[in-house]
Protein backbone atom coordinates (compact mmCIF):
# COMPACT_ATOMS: atom_id res chain seq x y z
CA UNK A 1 -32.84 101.09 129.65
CA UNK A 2 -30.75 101.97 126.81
CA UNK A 3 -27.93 99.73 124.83
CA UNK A 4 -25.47 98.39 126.70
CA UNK A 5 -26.13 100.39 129.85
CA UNK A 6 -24.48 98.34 132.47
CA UNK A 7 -22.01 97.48 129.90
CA UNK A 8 -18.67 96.30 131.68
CA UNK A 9 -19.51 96.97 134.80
CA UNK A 10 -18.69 95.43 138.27
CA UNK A 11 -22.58 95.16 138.77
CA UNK A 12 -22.99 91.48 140.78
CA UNK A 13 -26.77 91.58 141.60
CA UNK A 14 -30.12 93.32 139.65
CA UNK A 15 -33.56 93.68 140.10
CA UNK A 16 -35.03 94.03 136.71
CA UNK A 17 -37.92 95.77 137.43
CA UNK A 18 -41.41 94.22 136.87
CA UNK A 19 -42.88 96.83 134.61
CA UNK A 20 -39.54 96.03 132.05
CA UNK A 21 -40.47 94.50 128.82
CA UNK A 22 -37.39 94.76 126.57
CA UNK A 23 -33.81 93.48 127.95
CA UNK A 24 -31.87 95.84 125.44
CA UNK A 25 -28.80 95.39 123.41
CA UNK A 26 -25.54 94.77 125.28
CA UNK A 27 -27.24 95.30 128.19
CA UNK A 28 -25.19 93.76 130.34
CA UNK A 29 -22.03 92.58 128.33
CA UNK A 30 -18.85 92.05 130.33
CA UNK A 31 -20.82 92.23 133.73
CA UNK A 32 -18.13 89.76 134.60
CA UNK A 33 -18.62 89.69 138.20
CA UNK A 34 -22.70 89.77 137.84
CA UNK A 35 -24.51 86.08 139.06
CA UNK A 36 -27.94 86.76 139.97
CA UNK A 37 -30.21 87.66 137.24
CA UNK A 38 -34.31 87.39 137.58
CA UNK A 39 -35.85 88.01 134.56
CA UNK A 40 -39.70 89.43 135.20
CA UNK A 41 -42.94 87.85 133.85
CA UNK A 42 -43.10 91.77 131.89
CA UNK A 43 -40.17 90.70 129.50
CA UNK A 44 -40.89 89.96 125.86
CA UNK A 45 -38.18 90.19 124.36
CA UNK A 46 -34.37 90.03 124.95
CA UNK A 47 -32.24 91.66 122.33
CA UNK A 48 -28.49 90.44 121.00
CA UNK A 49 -25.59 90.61 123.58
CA UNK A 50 -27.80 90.76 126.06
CA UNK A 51 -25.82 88.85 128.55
CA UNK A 52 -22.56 88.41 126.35
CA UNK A 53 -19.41 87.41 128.51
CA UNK A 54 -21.39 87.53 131.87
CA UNK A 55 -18.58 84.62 133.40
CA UNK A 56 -20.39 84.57 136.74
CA UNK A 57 -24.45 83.53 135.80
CA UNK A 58 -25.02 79.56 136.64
CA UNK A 59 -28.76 79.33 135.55
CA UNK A 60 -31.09 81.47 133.48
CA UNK A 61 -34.38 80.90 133.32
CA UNK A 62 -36.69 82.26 130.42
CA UNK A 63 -40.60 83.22 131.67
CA UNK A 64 -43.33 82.57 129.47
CA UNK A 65 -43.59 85.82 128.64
CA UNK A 66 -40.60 86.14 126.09
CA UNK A 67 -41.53 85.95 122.56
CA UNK A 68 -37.65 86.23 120.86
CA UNK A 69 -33.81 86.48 121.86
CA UNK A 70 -31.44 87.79 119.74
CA UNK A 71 -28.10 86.36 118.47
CA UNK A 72 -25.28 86.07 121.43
CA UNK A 73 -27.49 86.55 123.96
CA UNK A 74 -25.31 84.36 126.39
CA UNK A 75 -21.81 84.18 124.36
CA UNK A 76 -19.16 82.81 126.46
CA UNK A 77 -20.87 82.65 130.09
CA UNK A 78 -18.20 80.53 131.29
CA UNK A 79 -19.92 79.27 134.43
CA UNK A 80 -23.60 78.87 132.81
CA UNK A 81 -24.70 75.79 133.51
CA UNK A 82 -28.23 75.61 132.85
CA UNK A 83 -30.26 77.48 130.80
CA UNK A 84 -34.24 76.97 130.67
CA UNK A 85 -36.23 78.89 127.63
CA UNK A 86 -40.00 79.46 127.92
CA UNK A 87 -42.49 77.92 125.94
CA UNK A 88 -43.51 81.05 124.22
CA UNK A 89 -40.10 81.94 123.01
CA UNK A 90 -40.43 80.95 118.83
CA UNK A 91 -37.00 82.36 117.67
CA UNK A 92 -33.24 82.45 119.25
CA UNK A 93 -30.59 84.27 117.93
CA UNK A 94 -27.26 82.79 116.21
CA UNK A 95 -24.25 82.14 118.29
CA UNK A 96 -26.90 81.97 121.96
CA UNK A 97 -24.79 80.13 123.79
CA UNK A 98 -21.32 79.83 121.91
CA UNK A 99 -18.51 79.04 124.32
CA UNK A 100 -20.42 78.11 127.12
CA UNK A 101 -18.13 76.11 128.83
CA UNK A 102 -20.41 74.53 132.12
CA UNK A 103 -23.44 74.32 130.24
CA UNK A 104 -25.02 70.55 130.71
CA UNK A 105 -28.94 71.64 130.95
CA UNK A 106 -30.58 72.99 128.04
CA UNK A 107 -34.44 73.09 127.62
CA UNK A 108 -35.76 74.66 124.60
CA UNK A 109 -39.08 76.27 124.28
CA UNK A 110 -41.52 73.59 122.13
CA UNK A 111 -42.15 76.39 119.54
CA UNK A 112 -38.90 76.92 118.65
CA UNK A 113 -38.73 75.70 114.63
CA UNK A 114 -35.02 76.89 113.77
CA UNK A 115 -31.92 76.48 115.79
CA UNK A 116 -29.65 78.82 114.15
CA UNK A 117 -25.83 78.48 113.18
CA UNK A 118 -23.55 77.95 115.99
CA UNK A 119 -26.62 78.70 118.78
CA UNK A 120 -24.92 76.02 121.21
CA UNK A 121 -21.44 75.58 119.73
CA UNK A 122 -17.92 74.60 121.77
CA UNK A 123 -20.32 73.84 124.82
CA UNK A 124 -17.97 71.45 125.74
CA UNK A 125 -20.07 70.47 129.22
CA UNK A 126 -23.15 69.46 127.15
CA UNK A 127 -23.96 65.65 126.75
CA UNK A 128 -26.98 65.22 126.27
CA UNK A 129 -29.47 67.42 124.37
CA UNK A 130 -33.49 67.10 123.19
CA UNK A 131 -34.51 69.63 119.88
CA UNK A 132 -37.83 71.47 120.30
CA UNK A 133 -40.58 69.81 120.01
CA UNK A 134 -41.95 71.80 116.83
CA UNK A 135 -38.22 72.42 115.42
CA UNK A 136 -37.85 71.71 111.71
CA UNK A 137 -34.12 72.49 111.09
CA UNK A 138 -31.01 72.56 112.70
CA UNK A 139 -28.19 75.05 110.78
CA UNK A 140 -24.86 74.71 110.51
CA UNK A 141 -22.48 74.34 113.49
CA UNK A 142 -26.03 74.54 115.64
CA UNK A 143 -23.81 71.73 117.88
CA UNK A 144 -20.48 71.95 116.72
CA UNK A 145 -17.15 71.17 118.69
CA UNK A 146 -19.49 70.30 121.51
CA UNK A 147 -16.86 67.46 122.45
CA UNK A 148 -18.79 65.21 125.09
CA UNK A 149 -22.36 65.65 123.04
CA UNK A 150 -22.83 62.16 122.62
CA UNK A 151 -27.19 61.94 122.42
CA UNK A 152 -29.77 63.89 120.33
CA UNK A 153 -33.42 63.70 121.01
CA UNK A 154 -34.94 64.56 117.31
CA UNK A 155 -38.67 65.15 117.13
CA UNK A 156 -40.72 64.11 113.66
CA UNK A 157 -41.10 67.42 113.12
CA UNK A 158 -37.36 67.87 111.88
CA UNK A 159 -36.79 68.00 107.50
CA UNK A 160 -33.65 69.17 108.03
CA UNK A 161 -29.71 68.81 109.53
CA UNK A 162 -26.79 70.61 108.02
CA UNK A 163 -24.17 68.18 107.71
CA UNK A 164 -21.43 70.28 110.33
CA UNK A 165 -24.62 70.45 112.67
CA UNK A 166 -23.17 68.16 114.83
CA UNK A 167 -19.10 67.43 114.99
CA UNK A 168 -18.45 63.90 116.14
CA UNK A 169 -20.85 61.58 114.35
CA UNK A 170 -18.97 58.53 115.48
CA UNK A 171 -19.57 59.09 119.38
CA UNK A 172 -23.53 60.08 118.56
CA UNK A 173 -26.76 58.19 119.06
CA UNK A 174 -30.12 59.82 117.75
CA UNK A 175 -33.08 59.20 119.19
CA UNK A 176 -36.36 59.77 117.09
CA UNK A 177 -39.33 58.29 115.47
CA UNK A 178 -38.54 54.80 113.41
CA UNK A 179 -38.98 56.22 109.88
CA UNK A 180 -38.24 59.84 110.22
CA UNK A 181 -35.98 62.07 109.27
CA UNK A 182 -33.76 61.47 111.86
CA UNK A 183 -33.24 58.23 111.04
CA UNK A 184 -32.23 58.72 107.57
CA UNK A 185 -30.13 61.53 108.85
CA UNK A 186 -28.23 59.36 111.20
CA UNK A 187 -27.30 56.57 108.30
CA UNK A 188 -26.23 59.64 106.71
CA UNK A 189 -23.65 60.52 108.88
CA UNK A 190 -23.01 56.95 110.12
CA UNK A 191 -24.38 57.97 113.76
CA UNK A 192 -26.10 55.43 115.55
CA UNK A 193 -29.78 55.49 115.60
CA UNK A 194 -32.37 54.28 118.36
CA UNK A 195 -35.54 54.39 117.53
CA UNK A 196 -38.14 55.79 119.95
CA UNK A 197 -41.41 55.53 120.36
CA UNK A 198 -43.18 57.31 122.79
CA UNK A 199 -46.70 58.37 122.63
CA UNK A 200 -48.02 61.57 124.29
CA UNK A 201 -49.82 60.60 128.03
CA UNK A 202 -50.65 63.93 128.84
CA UNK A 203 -51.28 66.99 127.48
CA UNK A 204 -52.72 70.42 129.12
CA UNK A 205 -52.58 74.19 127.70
CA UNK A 206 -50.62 76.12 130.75
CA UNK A 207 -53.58 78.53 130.74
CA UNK A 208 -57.45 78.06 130.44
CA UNK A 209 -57.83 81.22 129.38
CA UNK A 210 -55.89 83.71 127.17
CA UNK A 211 -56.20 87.31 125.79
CA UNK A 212 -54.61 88.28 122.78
CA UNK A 213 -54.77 91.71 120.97
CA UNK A 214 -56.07 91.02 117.08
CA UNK A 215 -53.79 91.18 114.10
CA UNK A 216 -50.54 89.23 116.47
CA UNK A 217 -49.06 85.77 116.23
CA UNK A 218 -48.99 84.10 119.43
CA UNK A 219 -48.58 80.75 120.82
CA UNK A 220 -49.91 79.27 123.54
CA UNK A 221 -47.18 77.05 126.25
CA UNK A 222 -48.44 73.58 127.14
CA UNK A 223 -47.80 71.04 129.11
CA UNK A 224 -46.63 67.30 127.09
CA UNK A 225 -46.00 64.34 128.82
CA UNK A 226 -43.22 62.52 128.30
CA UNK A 227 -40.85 65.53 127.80
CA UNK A 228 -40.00 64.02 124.63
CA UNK A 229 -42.25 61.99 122.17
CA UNK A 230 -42.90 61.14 118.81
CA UNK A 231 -46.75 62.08 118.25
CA UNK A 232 -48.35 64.03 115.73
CA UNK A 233 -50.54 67.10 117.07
CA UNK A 234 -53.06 68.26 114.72
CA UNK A 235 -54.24 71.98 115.92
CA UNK A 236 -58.13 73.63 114.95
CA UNK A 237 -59.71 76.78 116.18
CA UNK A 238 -63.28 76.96 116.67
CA UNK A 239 -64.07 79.66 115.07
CA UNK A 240 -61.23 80.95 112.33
CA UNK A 241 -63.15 84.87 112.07
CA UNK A 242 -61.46 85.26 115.34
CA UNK A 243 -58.39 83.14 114.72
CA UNK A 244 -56.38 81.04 112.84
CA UNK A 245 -54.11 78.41 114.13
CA UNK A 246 -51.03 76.29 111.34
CA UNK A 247 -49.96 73.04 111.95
CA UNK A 248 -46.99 74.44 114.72
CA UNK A 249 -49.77 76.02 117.18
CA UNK A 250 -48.87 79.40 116.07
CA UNK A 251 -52.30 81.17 115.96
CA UNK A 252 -52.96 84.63 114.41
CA UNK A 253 -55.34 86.30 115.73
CA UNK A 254 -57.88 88.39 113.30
CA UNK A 255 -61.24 90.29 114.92
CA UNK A 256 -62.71 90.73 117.91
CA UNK A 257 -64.32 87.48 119.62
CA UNK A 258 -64.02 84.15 121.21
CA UNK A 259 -62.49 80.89 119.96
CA UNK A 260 -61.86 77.41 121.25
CA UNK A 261 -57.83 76.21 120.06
CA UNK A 262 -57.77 72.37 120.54
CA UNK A 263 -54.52 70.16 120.26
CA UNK A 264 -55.53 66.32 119.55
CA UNK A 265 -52.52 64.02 119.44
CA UNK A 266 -52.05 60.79 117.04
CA UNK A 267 -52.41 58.61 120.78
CA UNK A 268 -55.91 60.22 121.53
CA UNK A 269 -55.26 62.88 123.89
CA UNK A 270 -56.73 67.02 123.58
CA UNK A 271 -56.57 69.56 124.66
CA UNK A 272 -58.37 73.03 125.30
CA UNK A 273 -57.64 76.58 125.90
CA UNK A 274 -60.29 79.55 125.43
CA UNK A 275 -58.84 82.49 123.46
CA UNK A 276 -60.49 85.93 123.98
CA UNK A 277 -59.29 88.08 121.17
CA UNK A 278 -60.00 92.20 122.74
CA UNK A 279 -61.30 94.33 120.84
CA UNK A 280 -58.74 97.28 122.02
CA UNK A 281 -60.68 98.64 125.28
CA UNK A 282 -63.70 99.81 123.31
CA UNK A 283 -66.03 101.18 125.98
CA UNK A 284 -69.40 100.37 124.38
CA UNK A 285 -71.72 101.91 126.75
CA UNK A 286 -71.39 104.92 129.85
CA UNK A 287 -74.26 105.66 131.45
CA UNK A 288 -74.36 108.37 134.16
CA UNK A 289 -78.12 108.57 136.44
CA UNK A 290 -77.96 111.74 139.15
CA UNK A 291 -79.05 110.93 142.34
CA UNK A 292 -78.54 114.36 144.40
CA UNK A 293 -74.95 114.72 144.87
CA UNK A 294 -74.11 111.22 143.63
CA UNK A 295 -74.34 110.02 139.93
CA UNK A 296 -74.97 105.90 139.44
CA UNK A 297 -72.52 104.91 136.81
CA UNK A 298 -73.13 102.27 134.50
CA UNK A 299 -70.27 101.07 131.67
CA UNK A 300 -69.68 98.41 129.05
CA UNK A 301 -66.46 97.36 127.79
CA UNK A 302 -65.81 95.15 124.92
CA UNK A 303 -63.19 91.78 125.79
CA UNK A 304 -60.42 93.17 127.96
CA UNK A 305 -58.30 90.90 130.71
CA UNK A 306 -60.33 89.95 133.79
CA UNK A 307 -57.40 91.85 135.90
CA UNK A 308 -58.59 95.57 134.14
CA UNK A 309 -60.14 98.17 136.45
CA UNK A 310 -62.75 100.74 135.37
CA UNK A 311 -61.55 104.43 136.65
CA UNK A 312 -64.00 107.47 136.15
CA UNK A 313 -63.23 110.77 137.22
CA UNK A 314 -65.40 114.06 137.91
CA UNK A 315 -64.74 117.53 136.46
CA UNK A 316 -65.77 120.70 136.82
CA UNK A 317 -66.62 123.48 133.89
CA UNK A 318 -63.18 124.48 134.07
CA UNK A 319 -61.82 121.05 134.33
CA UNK A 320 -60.50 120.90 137.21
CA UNK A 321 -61.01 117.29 138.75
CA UNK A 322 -63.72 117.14 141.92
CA UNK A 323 -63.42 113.13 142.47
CA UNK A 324 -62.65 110.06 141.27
CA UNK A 325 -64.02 106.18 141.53
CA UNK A 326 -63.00 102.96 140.66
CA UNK A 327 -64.81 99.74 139.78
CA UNK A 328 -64.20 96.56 138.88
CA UNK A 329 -65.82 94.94 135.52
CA UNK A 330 -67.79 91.56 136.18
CA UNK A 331 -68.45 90.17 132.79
CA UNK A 332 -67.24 92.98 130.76
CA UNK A 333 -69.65 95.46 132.78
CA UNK A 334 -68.94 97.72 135.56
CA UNK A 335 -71.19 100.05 137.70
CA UNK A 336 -70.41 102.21 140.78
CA UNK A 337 -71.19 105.30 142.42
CA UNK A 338 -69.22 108.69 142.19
CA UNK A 339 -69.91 112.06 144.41
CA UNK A 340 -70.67 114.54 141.67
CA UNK A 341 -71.12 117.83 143.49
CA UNK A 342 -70.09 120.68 141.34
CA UNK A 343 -69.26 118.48 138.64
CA UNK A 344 -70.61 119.09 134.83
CA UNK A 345 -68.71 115.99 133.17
CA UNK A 346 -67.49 112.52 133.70
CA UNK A 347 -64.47 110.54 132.27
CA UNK A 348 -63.93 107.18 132.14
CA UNK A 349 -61.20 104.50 130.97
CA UNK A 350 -60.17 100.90 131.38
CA UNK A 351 -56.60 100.12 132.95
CA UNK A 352 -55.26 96.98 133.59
CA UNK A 353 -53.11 97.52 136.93
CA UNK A 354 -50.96 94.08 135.68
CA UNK A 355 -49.60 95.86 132.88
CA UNK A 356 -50.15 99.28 134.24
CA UNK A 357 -51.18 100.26 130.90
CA UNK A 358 -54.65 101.78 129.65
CA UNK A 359 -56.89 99.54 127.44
CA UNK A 360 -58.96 102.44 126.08
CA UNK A 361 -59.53 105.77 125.09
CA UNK A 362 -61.04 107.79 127.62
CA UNK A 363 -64.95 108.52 126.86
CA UNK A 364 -66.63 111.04 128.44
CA UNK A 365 -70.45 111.98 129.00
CA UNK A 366 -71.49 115.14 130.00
CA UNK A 367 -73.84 115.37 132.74
């Protein structure tokens, strides 16, 4: 869907469709009259102005699947009142939520480092609200004119506040780690502090398991109790051929190949999540055995998702297709049986029907 396609419109209801994975610019600005919006697990990113001026929406929700949302995503949704960001989400644009009037819920992905100028100014609903858990700095007017913001939950992580962050220093009490930054922050600014401290009783990657194509940055969501704490998480990979992973829990991924990512905490607790790195579809091995009018198919894929579905099809000398088979891969192999009357050479590739994109190059064996 292009820029701003619904732009203005008297749209009230859509059904983003699950295959979408870009929300594009000015999508739907000025839907004024639009309130329901689901946002599909296929999303990754949602660009600027997304949403601008959408007066109707009361609660957004952010899947794990968004990696980024651009600046004014949400300006001035009057009747917004809760907005909920996925854990996957490591950058938000400037001016997110400016002029929000209802808003009172905000929950920030953890891996969100920088909360940019202005991202929740004149939100004059908002009391209460608790920084990522990774954040490191908070720009200018991040919380400005927010005029019944009276409590700020700081992690350790935090090395830096602009001065005009916040507007009412007098009315504020920060919460964070005796010692921090926050602390010396607060004295700054004559803000009352309360020191917190709260160790981590529970922590759990959201997924066992996760693919990743090589060469990306990912991160991986997680589960912390309490929701806010004052821990340190130190982060290792296994094996750092296959990937990397810096002091935040953003990994990059390198080659081909398994790795274990742990996250121990300062209070004793880890954490454990397998990360399969693919090593884009390669089929290694296709093996075709005749057996009359049947051929016994045998293929190999390198690391792919445990969702993908082997297809092979039959052709003719003049390539016109005589059938077709599907299979599904049990530890990275696959085998079947295809009718092969007539047929002089077979085709195969790796799909993943979640996606509904191909994971390889088609490979074909004459037979």
């Amino acid at each position: 869907m292009g820029n701003n396609a619904f732009a203005n419109s008297g749209l009230e209801n859509i059904v983003i469709p699950s295959a979408v994975q870009l929300i594009s610019e000015g999508l739907f600005s000025g839907c004024f009259n639009l309130v329901d919006v689901n946002i599909p697990n296929s999303v990754k990113n949602i660009n600027g102005n997304a949403f601008y001026n959408c007066d109707k929406i009361v609660n957004i929700t952010i899947p794990f699947s968004v990696d980024s949302i651009g600046n004014r995503a949400f300006y001035d949704c009057d009747s917004l009142k809760t907005i909920n960001l996925g854990d996957r989400i490591t950058s938000i644009g400037s001016e997110l939520c400016y002029s929000c009037d209802s808003l009172t819920y905000v929950k920030l992905g953890k891996y969100i480092t920088n909360i940019p100028n202005s991202s929740f100014r004149q939100c004059q609903s908002l009391e209460t609200v608790t920084l990522p858990r990774f954040c490191t700095n908070i720009a200018a007017n991040a919380f400005a004119e927010d005029t019944k913001l009276s409590s700020a939950y700081i992690p350790p992580y935090v090395t830096k506040i602009e001065n005009n962050s916040f507007s009412y220093p007098a009315k504020m009490t920060v919460y964070g780690k005796s010692g921090s930054y926050a602390e010396e922050y607060a004295k700054s600014r004559n803000m009352k502090f309360s020191a917190v401290d709260a160790p981590i009783t529970s922590i759990s990657f959201v997924e066992n398991e996760v693919f990743a194509d090589r060469s990306k940055n990912i991160v991986l969501p997680m589960n912390i109790t309490p929701e806010f704490d004052t821990d340190t998480i130190t982060f290792s990979s296994s094996d750092e051929n296959v990937a990397t992973v810096n002091e935040n829990g953003v990994i990059n991924t390198k080659n081909y190949g398994t790795t274990t990512i742990t996250a121990s905490t300062s209070s004793g607790k880890t954490a454990t999540c397998v990360l399969r790195v693919l090593s884009d579809g390669t089929i290694i091995k296709f093996e075709a055995e005749k057996n009359g009018d049947t051929a016994n198919v045998h293929i190999e894929t390198g690391i792919v998702p445990a969702s993908a579905v082997v297809y092979i099809a039959a052709y003719d000398r003049d390539g016109v297709l005589t059938s077709f088979a599907t299979a599904d891969l049990a530890g990275y192999t696959a085998n079947t049986t295809i009718p092969i009357n007539g047929a002089r050479k077979l085709k195969a590739f790796v799909w993943d029907p979640k996606t509904l994109e191909p994971l390889t190059q088609a490979k074909e064996i004459n037979i």
